[in-house]
PDB file of N, CA and C in Angstrom:
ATOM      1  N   UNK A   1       0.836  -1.196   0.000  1.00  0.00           N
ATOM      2  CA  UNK A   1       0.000   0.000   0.000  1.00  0.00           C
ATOM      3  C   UNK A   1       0.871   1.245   0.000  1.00  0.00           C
ATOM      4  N   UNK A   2       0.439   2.484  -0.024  1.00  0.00           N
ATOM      5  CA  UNK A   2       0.747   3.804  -0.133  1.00  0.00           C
ATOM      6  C   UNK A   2       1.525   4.103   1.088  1.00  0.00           C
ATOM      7  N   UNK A   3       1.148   3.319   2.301  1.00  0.00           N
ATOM      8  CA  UNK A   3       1.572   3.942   3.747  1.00  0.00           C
ATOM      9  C   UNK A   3       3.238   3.516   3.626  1.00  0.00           C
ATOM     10  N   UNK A   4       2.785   1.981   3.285  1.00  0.00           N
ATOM     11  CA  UNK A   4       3.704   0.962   3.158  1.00  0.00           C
ATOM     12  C   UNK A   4       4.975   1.423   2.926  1.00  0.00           C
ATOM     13  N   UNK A   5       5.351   2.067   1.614  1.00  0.00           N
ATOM     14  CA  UNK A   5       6.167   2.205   0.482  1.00  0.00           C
ATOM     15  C   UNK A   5       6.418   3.297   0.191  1.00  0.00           C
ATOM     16  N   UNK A   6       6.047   4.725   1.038  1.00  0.00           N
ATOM     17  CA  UNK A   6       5.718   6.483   0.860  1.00  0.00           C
ATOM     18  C   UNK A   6       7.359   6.691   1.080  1.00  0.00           C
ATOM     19  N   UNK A   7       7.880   6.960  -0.117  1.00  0.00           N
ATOM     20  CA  UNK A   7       9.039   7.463  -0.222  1.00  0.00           C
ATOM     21  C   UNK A   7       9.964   6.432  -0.404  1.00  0.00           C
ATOM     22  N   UNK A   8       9.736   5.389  -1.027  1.00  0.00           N
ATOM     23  CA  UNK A   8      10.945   4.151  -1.683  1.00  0.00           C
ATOM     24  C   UNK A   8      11.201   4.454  -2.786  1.00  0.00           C
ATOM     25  N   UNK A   9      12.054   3.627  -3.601  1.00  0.00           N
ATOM     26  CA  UNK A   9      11.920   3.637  -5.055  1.00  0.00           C
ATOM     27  C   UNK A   9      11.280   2.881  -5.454  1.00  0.00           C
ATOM     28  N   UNK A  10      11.175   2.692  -6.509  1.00  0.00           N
ATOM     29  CA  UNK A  10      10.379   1.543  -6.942  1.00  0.00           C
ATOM     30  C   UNK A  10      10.724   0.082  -6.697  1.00  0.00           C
ATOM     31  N   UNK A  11      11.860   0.461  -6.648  1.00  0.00           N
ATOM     32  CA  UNK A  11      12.585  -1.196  -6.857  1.00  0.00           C
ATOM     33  C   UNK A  11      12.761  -1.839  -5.513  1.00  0.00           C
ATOM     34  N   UNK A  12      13.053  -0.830  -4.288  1.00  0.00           N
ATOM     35  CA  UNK A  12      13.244  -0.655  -2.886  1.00  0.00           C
ATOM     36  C   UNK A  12      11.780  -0.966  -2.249  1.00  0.00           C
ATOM     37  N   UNK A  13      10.434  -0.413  -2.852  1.00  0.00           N
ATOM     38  CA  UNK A  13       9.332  -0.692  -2.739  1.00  0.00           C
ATOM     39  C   UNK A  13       8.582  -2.123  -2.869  1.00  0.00           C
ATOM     40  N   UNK A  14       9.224  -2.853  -3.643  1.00  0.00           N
ATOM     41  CA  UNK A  14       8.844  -4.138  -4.430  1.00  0.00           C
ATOM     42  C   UNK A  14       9.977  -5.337  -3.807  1.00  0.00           C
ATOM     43  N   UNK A  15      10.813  -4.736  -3.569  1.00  0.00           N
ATOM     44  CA  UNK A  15      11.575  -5.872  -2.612  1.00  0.00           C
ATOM     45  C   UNK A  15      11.081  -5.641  -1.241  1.00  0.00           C
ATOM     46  N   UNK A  16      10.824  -4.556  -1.039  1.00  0.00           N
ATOM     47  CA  UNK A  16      10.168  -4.476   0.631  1.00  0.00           C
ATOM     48  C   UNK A  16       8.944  -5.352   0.347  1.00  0.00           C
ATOM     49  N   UNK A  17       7.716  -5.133  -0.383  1.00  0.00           N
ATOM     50  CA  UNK A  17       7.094  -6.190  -0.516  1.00  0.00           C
ATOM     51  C   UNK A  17       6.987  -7.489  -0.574  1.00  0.00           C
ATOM     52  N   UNK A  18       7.964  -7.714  -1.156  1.00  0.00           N
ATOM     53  CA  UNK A  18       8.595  -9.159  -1.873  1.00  0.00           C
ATOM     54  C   UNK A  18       9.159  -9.596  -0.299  1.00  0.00           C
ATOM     55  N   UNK A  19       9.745  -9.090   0.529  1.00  0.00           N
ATOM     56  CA  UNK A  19      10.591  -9.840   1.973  1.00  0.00           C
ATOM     57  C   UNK A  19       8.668  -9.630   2.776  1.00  0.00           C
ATOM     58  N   UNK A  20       8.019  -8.769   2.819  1.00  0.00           N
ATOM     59  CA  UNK A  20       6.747  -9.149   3.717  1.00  0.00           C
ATOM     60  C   UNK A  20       6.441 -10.248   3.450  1.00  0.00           C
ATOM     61  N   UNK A  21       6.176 -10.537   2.064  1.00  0.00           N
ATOM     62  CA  UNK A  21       5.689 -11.680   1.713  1.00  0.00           C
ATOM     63  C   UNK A  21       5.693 -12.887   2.078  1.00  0.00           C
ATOM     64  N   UNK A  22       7.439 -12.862   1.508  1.00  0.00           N
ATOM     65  CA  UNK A  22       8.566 -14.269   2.012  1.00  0.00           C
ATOM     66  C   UNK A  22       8.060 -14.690   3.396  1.00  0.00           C
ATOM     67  N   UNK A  23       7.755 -13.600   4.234  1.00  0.00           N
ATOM     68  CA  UNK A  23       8.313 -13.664   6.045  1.00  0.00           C
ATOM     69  C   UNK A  23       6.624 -13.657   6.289  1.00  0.00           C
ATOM     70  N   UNK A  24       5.953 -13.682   6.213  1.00  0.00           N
ATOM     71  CA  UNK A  24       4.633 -13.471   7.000  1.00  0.00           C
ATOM     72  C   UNK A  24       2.849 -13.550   5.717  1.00  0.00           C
ATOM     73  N   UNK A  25       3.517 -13.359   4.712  1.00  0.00           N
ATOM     74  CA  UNK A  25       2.382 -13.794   3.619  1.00  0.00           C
ATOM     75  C   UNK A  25       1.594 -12.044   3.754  1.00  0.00           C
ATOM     76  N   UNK A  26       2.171 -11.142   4.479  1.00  0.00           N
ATOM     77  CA  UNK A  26       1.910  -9.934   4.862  1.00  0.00           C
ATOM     78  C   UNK A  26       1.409  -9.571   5.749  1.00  0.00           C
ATOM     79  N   UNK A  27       0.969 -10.588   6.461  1.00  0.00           N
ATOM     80  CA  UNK A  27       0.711 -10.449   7.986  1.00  0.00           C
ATOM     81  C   UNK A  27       1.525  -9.682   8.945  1.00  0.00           C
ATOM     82  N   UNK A  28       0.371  -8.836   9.350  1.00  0.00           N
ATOM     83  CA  UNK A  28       1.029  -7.546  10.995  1.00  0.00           C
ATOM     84  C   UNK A  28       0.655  -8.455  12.075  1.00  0.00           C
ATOM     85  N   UNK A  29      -0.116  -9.543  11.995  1.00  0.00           N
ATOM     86  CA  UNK A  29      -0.115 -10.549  12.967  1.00  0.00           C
ATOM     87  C   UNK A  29       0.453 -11.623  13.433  1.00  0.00           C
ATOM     88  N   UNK A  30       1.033 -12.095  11.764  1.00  0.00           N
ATOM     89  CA  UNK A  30       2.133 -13.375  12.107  1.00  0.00           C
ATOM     90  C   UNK A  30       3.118 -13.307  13.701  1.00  0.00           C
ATOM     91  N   UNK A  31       3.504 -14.655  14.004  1.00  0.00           N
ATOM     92  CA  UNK A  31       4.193 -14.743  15.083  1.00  0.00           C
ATOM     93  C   UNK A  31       4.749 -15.970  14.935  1.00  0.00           C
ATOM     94  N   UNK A  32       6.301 -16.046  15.087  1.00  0.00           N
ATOM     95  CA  UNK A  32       6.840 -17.115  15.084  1.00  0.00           C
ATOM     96  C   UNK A  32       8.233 -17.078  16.144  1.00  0.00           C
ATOM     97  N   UNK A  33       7.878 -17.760  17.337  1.00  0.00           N
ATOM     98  CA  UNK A  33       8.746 -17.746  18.193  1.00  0.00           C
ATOM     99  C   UNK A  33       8.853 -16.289  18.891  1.00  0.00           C
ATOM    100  N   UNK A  34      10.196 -15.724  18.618  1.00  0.00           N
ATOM    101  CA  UNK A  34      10.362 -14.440  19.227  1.00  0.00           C
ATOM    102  C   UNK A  34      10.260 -13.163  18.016  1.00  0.00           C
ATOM    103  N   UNK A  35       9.356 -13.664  17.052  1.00  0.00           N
ATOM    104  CA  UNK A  35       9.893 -13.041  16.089  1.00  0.00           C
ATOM    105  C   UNK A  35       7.777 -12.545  15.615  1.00  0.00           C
ATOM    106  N   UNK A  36       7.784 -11.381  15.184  1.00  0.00           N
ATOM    107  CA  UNK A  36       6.551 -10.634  15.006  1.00  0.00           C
ATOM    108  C   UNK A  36       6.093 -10.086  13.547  1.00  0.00           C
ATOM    109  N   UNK A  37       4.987  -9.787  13.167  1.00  0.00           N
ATOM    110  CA  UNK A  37       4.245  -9.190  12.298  1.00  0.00           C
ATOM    111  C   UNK A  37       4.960  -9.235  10.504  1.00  0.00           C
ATOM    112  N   UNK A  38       4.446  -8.199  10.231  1.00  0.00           N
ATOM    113  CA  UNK A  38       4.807  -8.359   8.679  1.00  0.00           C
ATOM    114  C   UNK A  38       6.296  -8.833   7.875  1.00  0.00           C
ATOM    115  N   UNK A  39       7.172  -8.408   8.958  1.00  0.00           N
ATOM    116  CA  UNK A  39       8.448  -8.600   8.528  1.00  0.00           C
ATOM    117  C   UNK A  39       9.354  -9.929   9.466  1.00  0.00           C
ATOM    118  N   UNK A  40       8.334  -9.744  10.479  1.00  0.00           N
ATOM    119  CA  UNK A  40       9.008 -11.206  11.690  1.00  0.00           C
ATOM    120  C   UNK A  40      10.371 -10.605  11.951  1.00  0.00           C
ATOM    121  N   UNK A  41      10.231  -9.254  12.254  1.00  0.00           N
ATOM    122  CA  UNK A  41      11.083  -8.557  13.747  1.00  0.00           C
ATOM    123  C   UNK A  41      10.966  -9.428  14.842  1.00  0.00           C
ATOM    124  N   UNK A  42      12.110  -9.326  15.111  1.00  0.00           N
ATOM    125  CA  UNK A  42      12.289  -9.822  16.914  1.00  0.00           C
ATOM    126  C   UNK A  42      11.650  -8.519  17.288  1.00  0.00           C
ATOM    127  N   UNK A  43      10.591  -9.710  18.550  1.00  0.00           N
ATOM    128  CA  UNK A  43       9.790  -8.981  19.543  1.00  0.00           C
ATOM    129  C   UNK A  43      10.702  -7.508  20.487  1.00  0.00           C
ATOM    130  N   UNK A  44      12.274  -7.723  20.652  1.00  0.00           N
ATOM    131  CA  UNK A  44      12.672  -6.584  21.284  1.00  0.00           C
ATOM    132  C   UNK A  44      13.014  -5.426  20.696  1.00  0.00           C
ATOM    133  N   UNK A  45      12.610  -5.803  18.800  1.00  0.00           N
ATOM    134  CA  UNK A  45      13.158  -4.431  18.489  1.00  0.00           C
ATOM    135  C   UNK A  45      11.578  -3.512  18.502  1.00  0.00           C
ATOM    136  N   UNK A  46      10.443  -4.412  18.761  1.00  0.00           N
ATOM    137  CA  UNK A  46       9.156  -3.427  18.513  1.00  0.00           C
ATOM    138  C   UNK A  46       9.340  -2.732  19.799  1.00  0.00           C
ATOM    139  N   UNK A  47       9.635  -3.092  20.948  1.00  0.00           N
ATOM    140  CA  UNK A  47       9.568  -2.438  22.519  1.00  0.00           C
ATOM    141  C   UNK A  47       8.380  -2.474  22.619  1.00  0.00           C
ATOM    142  N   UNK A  48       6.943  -3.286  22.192  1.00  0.00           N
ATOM    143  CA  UNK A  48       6.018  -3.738  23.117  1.00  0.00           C
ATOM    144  C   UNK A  48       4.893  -2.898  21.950  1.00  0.00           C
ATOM    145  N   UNK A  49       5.246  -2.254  21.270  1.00  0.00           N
ATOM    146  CA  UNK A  49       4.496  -1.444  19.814  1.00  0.00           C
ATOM    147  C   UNK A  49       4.569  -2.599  18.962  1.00  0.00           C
ATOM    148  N   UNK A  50       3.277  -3.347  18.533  1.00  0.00           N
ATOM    149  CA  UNK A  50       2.968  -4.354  17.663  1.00  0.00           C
ATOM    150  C   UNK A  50       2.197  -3.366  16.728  1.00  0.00           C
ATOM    151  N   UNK A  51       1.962  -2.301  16.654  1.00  0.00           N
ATOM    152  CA  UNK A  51       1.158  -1.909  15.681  1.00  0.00           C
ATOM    153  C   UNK A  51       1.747  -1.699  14.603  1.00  0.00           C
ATOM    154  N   UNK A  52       0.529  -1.930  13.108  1.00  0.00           N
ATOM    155  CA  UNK A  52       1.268  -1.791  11.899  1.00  0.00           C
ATOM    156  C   UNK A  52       2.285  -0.789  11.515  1.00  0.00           C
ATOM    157  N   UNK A  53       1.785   0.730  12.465  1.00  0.00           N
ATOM    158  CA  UNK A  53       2.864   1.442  11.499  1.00  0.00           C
ATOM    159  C   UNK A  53       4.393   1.693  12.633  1.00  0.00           C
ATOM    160  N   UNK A  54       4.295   1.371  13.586  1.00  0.00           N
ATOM    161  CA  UNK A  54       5.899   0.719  14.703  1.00  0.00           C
ATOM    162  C   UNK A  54       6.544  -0.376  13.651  1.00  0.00           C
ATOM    163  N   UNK A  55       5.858  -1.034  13.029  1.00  0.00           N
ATOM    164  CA  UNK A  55       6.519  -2.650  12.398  1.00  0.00           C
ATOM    165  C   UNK A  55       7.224  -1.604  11.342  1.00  0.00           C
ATOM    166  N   UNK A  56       5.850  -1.187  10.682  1.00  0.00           N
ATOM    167  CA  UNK A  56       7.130   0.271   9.292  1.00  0.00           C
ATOM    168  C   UNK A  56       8.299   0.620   9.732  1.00  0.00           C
ATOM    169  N   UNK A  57       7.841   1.488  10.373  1.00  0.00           N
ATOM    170  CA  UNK A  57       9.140   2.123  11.015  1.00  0.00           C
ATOM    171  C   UNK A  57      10.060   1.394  11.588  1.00  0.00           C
ATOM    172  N   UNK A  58       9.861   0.320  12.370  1.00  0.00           N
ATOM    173  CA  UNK A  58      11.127  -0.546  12.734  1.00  0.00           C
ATOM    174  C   UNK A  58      12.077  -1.003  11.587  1.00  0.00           C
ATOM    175  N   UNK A  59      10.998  -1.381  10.182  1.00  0.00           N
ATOM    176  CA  UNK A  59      11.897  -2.668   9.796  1.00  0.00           C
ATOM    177  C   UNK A  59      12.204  -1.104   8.749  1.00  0.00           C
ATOM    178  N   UNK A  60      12.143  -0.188   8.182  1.00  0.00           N
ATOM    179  CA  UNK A  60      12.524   0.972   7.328  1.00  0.00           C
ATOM    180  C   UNK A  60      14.242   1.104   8.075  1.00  0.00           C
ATOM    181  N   UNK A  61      13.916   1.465   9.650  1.00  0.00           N
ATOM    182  CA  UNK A  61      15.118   1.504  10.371  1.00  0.00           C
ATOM    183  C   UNK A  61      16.161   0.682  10.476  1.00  0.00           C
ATOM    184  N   UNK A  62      15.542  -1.113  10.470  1.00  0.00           N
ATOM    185  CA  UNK A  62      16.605  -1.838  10.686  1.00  0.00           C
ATOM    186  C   UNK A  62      17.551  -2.256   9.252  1.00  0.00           C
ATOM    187  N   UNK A  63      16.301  -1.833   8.056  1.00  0.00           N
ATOM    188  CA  UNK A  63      17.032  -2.255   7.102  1.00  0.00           C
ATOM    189  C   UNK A  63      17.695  -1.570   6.310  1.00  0.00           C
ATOM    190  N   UNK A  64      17.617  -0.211   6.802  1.00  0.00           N
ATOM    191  CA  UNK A  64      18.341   0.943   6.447  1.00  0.00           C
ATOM    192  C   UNK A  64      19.786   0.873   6.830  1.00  0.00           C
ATOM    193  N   UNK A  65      19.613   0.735   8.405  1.00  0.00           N
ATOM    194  CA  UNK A  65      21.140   0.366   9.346  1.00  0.00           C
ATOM    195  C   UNK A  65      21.500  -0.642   8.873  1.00  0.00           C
ATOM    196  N   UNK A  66      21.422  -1.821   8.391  1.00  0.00           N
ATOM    197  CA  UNK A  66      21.812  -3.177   8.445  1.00  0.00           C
ATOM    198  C   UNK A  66      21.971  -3.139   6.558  1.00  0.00           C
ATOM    199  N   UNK A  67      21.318  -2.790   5.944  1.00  0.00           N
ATOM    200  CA  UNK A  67      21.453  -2.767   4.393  1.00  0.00           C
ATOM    201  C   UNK A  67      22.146  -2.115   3.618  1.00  0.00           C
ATOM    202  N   UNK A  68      21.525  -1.012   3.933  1.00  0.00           N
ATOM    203  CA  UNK A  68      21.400   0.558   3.244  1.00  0.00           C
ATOM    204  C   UNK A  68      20.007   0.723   2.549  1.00  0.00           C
ATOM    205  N   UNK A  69      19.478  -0.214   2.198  1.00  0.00           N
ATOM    206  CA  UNK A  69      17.985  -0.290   1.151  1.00  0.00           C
ATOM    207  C   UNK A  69      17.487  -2.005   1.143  1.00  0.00           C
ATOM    208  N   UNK A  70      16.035  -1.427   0.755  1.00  0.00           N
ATOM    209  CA  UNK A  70      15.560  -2.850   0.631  1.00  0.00           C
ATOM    210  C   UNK A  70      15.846  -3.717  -0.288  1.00  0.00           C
ATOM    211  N   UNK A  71      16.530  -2.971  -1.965  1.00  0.00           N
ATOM    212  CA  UNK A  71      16.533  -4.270  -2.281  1.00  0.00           C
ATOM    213  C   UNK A  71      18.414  -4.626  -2.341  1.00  0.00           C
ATOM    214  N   UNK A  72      18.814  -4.345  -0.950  1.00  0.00           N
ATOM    215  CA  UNK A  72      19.970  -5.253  -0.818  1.00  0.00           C
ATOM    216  C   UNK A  72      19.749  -6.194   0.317  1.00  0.00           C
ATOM    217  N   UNK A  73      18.309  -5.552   1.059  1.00  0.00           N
ATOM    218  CA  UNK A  73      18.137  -6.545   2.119  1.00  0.00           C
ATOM    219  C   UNK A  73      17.492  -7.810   1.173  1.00  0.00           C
ATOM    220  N   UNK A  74      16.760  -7.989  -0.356  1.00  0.00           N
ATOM    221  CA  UNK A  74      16.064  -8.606  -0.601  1.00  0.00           C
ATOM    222  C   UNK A  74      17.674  -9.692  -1.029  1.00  0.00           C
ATOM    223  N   UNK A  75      18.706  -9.052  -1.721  1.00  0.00           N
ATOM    224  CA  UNK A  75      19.563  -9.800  -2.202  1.00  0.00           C
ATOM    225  C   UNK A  75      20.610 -10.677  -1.365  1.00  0.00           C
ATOM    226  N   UNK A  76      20.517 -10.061   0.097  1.00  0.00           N
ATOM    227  CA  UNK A  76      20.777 -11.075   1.164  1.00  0.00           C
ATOM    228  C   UNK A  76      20.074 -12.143   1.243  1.00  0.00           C
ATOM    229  N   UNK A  77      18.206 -12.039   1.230  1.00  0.00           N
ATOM    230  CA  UNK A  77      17.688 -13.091   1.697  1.00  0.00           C
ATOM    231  C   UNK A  77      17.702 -14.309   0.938  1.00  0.00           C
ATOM    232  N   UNK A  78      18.325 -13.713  -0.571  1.00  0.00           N
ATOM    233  CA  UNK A  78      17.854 -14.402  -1.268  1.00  0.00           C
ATOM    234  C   UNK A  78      19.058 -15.606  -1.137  1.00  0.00           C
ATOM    235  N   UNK A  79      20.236 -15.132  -1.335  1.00  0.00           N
ATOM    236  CA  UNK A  79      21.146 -15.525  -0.953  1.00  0.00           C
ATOM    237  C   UNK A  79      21.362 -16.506   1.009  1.00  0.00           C
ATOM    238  N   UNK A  80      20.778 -16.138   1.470  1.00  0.00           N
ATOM    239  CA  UNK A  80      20.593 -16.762   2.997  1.00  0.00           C
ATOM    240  C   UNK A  80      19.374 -18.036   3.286  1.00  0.00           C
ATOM    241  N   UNK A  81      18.205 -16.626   2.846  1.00  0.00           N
ATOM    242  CA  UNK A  81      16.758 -17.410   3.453  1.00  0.00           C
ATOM    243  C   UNK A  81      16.164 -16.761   4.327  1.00  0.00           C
ATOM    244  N   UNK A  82      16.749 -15.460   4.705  1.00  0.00           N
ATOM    245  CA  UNK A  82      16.670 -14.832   5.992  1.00  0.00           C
ATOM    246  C   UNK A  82      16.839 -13.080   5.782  1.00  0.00           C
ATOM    247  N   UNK A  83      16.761 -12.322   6.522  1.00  0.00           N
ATOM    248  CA  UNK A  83      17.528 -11.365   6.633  1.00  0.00           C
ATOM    249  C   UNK A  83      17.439 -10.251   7.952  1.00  0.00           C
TER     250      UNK A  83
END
């Protein structure tokens, strides 16, 4: 959606999609182990904020720090299984 993706590129937009997918089928509800919602963040990076737009902002943040962009986080996973 619009909220989703407000200010990606296109390509950054569509791999962010493409890893919701992979990880949760797009679910803000999924839960697996210690791990949460659309992107299956670990529960300690939400700090107790499960809501959809905390999950944005977390995983924008983590994959910014940890990537630089989404679609190098997509070219890790692809390469892993994970990211």
């Amino acid at each position: 959606s619009e909220t989703t993706t407000s200010g990606l590129s296109a390509e950054d937009a569509a791999a962010k999609e493409w890893i919701a997918q992979k990880e949760s089928s797009g679910s803000y509800t999924a839960q697996n182990g210690q791990y949460y919602g659309r992107y299956q963040l670990s529960l300690s990076y939400l700090n107790g904020d499960l809501s959809a737009e905390n999950q944005e902002k977390v995983a924008d943040d983590y994959v910014a720090g940890r990537y630089g962009s989404w679609s190098a986080a997509k070219t890790f996973w692809l390469a892993n299984g994970w990211y």
